[in-house]
N, C-alpha and C. Protein backbone atom coordinates (compact mmCIF):
# COMPACT_ATOMS: atom_id res chain seq x y z
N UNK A 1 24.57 -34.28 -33.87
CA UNK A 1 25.57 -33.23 -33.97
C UNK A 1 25.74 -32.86 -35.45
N UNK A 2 25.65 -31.52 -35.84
CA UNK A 2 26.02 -30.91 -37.37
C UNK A 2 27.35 -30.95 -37.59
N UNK A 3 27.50 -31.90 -39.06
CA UNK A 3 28.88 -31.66 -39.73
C UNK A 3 29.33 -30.44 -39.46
N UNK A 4 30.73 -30.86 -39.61
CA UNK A 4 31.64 -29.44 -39.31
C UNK A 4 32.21 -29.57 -40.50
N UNK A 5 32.31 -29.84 -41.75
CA UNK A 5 32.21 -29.96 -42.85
C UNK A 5 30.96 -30.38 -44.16
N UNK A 6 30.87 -29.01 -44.66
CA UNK A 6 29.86 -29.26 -45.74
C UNK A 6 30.32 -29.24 -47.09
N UNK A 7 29.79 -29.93 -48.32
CA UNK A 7 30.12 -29.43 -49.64
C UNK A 7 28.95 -29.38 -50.48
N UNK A 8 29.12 -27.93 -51.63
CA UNK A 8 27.45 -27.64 -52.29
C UNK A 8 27.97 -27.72 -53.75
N UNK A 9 27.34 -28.20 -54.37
CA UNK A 9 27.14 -27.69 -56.37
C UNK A 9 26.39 -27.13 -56.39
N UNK A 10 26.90 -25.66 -57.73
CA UNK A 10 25.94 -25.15 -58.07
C UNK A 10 26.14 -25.31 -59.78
N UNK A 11 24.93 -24.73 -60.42
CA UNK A 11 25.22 -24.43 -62.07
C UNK A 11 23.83 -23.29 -62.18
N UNK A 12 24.15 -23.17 -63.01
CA UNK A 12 23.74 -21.96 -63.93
C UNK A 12 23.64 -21.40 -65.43
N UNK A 13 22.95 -21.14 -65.90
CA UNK A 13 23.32 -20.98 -67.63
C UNK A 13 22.02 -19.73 -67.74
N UNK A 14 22.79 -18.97 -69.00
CA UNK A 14 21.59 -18.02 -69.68
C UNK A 14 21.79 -17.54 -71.12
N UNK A 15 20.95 -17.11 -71.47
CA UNK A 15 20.85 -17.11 -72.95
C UNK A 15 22.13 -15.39 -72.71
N UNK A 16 22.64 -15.54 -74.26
CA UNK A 16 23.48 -14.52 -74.42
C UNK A 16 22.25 -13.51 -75.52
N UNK A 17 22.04 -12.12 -75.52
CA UNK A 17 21.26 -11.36 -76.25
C UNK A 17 21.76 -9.80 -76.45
N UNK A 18 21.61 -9.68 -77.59
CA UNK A 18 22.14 -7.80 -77.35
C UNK A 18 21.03 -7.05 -76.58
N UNK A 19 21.80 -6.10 -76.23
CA UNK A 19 21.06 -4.94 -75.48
C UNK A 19 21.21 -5.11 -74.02
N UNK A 20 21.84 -6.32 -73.17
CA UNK A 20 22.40 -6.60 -72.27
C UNK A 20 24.19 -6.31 -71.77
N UNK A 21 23.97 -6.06 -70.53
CA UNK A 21 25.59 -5.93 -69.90
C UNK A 21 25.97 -7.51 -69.71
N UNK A 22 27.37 -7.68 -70.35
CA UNK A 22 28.07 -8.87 -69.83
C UNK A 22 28.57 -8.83 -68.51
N UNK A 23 28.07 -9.26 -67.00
CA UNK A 23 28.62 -9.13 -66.01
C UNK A 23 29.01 -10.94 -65.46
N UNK A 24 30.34 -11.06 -65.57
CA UNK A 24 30.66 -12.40 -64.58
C UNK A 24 31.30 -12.12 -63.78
N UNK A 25 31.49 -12.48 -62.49
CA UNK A 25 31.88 -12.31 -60.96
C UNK A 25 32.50 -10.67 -60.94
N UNK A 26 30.86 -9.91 -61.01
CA UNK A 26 30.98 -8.57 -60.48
C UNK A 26 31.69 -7.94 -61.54
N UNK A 27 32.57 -8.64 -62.60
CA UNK A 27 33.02 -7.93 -63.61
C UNK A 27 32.36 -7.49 -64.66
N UNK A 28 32.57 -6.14 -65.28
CA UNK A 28 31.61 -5.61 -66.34
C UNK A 28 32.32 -6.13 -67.48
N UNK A 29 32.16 -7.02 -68.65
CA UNK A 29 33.31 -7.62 -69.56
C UNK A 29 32.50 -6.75 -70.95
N UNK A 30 33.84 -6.28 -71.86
CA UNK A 30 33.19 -5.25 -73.25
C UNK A 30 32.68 -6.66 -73.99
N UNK A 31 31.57 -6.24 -74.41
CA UNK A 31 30.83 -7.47 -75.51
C UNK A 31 29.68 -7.19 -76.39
N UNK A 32 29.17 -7.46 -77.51
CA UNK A 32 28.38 -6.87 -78.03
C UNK A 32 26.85 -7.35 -77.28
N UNK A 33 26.83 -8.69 -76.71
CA UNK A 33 25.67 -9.30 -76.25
C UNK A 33 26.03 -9.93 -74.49
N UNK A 34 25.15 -9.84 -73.87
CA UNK A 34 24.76 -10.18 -72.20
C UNK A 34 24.27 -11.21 -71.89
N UNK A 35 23.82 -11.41 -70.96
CA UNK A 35 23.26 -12.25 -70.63
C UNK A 35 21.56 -11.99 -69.82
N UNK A 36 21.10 -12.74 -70.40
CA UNK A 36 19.37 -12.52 -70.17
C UNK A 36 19.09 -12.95 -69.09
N UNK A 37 18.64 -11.74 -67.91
CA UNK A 37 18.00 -12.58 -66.39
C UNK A 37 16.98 -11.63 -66.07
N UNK A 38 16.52 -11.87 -65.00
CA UNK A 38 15.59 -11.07 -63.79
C UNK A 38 16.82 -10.43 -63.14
N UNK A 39 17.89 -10.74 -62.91
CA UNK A 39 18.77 -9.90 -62.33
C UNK A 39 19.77 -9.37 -63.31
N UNK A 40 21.47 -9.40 -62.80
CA UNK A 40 21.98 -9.46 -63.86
C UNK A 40 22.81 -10.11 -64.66
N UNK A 41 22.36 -11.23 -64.01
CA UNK A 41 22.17 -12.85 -64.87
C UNK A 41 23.53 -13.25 -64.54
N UNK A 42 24.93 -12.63 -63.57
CA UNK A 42 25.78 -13.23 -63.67
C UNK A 42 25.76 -15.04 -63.34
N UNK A 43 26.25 -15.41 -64.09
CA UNK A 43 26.13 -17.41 -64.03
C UNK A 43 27.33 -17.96 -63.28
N UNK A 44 28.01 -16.79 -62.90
CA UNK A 44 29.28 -17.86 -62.41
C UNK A 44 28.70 -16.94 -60.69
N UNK A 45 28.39 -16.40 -60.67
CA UNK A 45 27.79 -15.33 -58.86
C UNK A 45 27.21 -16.70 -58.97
N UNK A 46 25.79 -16.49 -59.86
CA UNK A 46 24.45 -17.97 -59.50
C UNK A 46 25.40 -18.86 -59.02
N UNK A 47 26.10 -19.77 -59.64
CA UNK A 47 26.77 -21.34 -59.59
C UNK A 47 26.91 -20.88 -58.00
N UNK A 48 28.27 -20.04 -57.75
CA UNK A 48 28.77 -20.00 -56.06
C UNK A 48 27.09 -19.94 -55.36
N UNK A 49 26.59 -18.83 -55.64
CA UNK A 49 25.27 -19.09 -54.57
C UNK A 49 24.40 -20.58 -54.57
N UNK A 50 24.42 -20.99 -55.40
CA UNK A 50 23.57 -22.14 -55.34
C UNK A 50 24.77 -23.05 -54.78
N UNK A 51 25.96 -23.26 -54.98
CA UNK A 51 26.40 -23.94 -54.46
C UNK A 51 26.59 -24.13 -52.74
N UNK A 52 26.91 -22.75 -52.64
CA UNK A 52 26.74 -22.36 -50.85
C UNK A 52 25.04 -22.83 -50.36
N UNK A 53 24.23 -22.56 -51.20
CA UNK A 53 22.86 -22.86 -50.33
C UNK A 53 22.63 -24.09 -50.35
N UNK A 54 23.49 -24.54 -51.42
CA UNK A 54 23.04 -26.48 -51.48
C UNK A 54 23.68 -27.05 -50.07
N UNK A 55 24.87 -26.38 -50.16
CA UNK A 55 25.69 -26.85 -49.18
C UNK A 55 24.66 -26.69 -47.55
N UNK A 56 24.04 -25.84 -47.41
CA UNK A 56 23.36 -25.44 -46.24
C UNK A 56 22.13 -25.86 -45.85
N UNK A 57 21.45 -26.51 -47.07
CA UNK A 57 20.47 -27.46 -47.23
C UNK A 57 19.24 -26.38 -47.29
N UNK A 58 19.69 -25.33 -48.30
CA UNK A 58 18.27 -24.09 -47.73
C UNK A 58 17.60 -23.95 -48.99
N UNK A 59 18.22 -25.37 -50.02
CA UNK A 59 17.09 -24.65 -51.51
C UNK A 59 17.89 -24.83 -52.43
N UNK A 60 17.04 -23.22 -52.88
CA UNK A 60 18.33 -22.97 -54.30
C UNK A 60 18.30 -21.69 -54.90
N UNK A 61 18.72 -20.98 -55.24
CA UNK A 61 18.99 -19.22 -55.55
C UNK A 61 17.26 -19.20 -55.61
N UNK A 62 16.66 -19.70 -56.94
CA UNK A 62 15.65 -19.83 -57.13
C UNK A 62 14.24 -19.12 -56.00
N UNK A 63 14.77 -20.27 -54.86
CA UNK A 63 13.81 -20.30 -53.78
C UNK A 63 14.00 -19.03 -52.94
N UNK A 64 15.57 -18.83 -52.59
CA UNK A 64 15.45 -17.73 -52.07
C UNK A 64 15.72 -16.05 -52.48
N UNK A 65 15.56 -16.04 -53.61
CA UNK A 65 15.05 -14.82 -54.37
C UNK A 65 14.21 -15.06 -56.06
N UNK A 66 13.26 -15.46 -55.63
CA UNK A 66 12.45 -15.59 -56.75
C UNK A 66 12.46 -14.53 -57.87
N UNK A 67 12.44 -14.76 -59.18
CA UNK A 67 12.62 -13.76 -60.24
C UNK A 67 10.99 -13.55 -60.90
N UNK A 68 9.63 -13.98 -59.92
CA UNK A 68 8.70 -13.00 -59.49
C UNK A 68 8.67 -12.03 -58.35
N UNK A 69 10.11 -11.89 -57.53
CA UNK A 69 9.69 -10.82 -56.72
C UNK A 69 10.44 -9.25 -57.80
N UNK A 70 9.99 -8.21 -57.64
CA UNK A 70 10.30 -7.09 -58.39
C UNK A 70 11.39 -6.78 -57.67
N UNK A 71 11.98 -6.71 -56.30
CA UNK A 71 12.89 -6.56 -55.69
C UNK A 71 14.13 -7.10 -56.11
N UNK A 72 14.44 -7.98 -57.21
CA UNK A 72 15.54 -8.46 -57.60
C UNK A 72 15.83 -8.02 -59.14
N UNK A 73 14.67 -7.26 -59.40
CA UNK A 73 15.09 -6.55 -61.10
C UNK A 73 16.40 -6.42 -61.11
N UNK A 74 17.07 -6.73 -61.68
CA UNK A 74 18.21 -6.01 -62.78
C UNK A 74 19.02 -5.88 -61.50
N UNK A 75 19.27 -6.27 -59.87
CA UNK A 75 20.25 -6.39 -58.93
C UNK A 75 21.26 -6.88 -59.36
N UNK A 76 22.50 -6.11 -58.48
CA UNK A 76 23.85 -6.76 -58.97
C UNK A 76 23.81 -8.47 -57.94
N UNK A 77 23.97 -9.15 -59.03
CA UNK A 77 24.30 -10.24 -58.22
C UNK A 77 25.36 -10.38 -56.90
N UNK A 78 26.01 -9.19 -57.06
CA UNK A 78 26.78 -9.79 -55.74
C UNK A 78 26.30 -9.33 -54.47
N UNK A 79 25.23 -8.30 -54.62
CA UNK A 79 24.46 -8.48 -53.29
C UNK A 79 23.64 -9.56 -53.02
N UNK A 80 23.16 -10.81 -54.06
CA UNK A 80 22.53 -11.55 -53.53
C UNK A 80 24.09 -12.57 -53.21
N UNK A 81 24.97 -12.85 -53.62
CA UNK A 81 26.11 -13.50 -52.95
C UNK A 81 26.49 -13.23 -51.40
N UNK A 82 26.56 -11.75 -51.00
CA UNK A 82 26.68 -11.12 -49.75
C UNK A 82 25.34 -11.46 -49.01
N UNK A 83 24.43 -11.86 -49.32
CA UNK A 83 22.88 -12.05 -48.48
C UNK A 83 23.09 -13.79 -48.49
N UNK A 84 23.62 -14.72 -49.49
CA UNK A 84 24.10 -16.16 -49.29
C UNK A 84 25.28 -15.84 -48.07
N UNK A 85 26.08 -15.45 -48.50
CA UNK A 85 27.61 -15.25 -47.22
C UNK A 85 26.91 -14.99 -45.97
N UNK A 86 25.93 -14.20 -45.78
CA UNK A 86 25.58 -13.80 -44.06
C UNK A 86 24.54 -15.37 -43.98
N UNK A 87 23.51 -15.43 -44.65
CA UNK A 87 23.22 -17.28 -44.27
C UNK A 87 24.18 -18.03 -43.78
N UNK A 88 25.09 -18.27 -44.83
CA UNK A 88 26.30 -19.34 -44.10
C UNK A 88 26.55 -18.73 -42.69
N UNK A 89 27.06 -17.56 -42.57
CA UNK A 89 27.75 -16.83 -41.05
C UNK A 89 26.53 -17.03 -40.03
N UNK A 90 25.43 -16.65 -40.37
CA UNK A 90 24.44 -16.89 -39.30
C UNK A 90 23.82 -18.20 -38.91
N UNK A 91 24.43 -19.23 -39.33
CA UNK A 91 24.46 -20.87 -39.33
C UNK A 91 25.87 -21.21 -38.99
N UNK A 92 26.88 -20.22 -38.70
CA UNK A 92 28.14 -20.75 -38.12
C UNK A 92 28.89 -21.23 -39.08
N UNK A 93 28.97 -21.04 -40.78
CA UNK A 93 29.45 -21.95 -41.41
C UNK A 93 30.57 -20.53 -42.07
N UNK A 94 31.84 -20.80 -42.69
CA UNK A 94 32.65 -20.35 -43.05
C UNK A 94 33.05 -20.63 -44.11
N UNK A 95 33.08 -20.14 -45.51
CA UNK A 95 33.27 -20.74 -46.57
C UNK A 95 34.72 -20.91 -46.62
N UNK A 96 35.07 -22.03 -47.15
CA UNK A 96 36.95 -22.55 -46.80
C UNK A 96 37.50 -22.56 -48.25
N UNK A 97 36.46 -22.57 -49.21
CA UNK A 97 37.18 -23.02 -50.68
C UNK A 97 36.01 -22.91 -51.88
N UNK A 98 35.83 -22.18 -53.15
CA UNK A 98 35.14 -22.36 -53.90
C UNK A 98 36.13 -21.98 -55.30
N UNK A 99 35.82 -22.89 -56.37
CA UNK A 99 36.73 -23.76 -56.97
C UNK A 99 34.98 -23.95 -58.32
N UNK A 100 35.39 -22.97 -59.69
CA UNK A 100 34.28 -22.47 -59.93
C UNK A 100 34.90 -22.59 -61.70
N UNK A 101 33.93 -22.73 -62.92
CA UNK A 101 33.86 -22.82 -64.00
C UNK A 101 33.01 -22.27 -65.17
N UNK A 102 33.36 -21.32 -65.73
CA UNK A 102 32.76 -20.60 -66.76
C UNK A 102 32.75 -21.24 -68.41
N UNK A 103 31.68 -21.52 -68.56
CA UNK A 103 31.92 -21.96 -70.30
C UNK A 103 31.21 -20.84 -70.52
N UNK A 104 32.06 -20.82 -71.97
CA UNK A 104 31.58 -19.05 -72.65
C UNK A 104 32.43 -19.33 -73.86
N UNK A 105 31.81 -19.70 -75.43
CA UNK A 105 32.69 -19.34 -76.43
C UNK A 105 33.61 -17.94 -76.71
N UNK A 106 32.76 -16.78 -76.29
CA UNK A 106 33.14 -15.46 -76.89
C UNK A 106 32.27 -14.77 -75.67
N UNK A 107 33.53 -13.66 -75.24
CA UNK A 107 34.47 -13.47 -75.37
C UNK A 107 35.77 -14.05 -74.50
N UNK A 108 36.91 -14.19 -74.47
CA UNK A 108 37.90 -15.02 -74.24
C UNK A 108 38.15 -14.11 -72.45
N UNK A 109 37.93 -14.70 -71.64
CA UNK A 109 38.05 -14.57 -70.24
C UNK A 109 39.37 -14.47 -69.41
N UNK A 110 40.15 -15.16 -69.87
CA UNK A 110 41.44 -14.93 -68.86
C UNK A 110 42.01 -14.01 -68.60
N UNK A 111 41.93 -12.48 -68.64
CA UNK A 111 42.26 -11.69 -68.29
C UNK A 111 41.34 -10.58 -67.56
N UNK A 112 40.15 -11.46 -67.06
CA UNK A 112 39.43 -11.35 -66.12
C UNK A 112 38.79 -11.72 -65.25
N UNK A 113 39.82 -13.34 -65.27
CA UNK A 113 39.21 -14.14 -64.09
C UNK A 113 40.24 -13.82 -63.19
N UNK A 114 41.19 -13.30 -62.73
CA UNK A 114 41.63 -12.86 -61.42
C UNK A 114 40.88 -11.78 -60.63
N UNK A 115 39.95 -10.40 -61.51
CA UNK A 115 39.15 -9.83 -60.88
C UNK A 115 38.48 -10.10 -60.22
N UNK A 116 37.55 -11.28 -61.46
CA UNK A 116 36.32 -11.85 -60.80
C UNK A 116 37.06 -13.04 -59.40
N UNK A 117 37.80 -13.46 -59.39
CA UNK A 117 37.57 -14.09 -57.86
C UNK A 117 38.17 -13.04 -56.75
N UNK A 118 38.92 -12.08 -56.78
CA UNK A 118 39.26 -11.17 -55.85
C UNK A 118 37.63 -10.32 -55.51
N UNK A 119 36.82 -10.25 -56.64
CA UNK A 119 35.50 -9.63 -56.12
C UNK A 119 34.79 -10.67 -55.27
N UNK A 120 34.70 -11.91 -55.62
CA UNK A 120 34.51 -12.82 -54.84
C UNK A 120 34.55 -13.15 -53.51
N UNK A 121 36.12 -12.91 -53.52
CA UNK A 121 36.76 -13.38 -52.17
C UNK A 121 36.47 -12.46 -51.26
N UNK A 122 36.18 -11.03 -51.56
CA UNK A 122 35.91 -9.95 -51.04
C UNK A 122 34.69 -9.63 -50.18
N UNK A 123 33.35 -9.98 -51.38
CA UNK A 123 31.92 -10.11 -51.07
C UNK A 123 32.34 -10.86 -49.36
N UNK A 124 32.82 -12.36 -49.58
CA UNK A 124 32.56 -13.34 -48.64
C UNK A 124 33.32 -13.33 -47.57
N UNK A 125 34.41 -11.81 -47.66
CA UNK A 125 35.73 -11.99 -46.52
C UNK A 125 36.56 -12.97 -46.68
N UNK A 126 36.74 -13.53 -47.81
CA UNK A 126 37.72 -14.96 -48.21
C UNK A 126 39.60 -13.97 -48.19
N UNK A 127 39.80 -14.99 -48.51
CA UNK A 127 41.94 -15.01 -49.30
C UNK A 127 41.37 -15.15 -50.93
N UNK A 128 42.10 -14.51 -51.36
CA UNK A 128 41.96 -14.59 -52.90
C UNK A 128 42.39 -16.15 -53.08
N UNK A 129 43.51 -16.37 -52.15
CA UNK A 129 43.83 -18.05 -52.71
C UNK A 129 42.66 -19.11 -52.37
N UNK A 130 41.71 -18.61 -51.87
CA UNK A 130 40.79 -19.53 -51.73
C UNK A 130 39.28 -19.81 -52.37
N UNK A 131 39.35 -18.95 -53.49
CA UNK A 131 38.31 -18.73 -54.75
C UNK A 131 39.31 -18.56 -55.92
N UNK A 132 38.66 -19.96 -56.79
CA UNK A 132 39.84 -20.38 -58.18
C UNK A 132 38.80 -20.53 -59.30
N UNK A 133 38.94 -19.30 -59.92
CA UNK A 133 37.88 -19.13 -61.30
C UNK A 133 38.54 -19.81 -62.70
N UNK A 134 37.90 -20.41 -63.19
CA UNK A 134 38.47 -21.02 -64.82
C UNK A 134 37.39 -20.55 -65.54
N UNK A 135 38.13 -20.77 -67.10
CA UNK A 135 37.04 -20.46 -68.05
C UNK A 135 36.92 -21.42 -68.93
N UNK A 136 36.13 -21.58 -69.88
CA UNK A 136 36.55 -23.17 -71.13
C UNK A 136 35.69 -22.42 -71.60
N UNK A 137 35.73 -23.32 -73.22
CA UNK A 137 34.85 -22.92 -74.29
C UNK A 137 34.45 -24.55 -74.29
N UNK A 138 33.51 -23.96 -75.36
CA UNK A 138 32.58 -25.48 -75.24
C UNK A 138 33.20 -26.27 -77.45
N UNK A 139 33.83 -25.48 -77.20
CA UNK A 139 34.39 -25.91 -78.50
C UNK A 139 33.37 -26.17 -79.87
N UNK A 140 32.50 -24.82 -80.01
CA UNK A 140 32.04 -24.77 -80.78
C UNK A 140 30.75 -25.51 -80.75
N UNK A 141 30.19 -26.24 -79.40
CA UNK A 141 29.05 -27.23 -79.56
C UNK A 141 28.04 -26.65 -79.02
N UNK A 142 27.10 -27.35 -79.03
CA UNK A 142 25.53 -27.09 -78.68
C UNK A 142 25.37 -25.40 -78.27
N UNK A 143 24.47 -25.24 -77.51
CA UNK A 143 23.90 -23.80 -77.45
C UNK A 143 24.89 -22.84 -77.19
N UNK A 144 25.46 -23.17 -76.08
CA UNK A 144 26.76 -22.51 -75.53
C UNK A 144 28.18 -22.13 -76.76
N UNK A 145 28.88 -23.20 -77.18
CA UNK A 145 29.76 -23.21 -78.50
C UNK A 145 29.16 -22.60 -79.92
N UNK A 146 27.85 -22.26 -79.75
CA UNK A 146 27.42 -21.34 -81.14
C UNK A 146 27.12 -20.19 -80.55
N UNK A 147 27.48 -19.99 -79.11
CA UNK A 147 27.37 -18.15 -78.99
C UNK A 147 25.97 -17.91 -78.48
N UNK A 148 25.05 -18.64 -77.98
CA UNK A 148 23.59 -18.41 -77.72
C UNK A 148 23.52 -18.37 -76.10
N UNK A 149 24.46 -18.51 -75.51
CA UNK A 149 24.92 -19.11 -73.83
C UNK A 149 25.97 -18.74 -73.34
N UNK A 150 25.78 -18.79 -71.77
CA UNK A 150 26.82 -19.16 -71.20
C UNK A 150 26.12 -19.83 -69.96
N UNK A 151 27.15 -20.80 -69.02
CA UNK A 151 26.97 -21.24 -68.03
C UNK A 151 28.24 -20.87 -67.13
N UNK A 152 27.86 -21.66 -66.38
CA UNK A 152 28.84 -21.80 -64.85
C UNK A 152 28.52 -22.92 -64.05
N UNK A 153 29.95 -23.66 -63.51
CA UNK A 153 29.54 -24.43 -62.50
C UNK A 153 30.19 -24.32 -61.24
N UNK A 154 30.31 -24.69 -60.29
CA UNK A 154 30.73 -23.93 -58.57
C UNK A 154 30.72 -25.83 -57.69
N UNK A 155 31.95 -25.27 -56.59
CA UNK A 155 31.63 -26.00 -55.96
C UNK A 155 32.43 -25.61 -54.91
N UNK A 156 31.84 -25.42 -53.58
CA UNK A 156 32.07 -25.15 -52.20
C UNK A 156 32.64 -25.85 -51.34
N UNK A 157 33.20 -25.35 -50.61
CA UNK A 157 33.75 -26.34 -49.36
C UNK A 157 33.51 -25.52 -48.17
N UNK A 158 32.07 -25.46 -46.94
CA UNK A 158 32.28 -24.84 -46.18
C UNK A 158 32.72 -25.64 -44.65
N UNK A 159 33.17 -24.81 -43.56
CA UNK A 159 33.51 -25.40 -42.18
C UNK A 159 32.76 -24.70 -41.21
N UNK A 160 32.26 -25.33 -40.06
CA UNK A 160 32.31 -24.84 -38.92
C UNK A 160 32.50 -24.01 -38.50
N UNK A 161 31.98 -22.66 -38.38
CA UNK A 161 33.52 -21.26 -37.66
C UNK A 161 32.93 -22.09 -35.70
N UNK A 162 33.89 -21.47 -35.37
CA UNK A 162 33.91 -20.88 -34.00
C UNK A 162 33.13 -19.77 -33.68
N UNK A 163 33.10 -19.08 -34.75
CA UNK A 163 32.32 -17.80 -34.16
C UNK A 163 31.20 -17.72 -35.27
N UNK A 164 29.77 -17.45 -34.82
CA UNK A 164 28.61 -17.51 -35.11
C UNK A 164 28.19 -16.22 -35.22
N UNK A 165 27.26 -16.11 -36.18
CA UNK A 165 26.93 -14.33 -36.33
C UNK A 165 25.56 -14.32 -35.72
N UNK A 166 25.41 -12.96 -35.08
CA UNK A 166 23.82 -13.61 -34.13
C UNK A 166 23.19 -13.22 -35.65
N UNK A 167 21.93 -14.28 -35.15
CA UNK A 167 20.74 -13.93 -36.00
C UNK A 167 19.92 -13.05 -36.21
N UNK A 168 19.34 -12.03 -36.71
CA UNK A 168 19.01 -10.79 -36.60
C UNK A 168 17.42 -11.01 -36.54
């Protein structure tokens, strides 16, 4: 019989570079430098997705959108979040809680981490009270604390639904 309770980690990190958009959870943030991906590198979207697929035992962002397919150029990450959310639904699983962490020296986040989890909660059909975004600085250390980075880390709590999405 399948748990009716799962839990996933995810993380994520990318180099910060000019000539890039700063996007974390669907938010466009003003900055002089971005973040470097095949998509558009949001690290705190990655963390939740990898955390939901860990949780589901299906991989890892990686595996299921490779950044050799051309189909994921420069995509907003939160359609690949909404393509993780219908996995979980079409496996019966319901995300109950994701509880998520941004390190980023510059620029200073708290007055855009309520966006970013209401975009969140949205993508996945959640309660805003049930996606809780933080931010930290790394206090000036290694790659991240000199401005060359950012990461993210995620962690999921999904359940059981009752109701199953057919498989297409």
């Amino acid at each position: 019989m399948a748990a009716s309770m799962k839990t996933g980690f995810g993380f994520d990190s990318h180099r910060l570079v000019a000539g890039r958009r700063l996007v974390l959870g669907g938010v466009d943030i003003p900055h002089e430098k971005g973040l470097l991906g095949h998509s558009d590198a949001d690290v705190l979207v990655h963390a939740v997705c990898d955390a939901m697929i860990g949780a589901l035992g299906a991989g890892d962002i990686g595996r299921l959108f490779p950044d050799s397919d051309p189909a994921y150029k420069d995509i907003s990450s939160m359609v690949l979040l909404k393509s993780v959310g219908l996995l979980a639904a079409r496996g019966g699983y319901r995300i109950s809680n994701i509880d998520a962490t941004i390190v980023l020296e510059k620029p200073r986040l708290a007055a855009y981490l309520p966006a970013m989890g209401k975009n969140i909660a949205d993508v996945l059909a959640m309660g805003a009270d049930e996606v809780n975004i933080k931010a930290k600085t790394n206090e000036g250390m290694g790659m991240i604390g000199s401005g060359e980075g950012a990461a993210a880390f995620a962690v999921v709590l999904m359940e059981k639904s009752a109701i199953q999405i057919e498989k297409r």
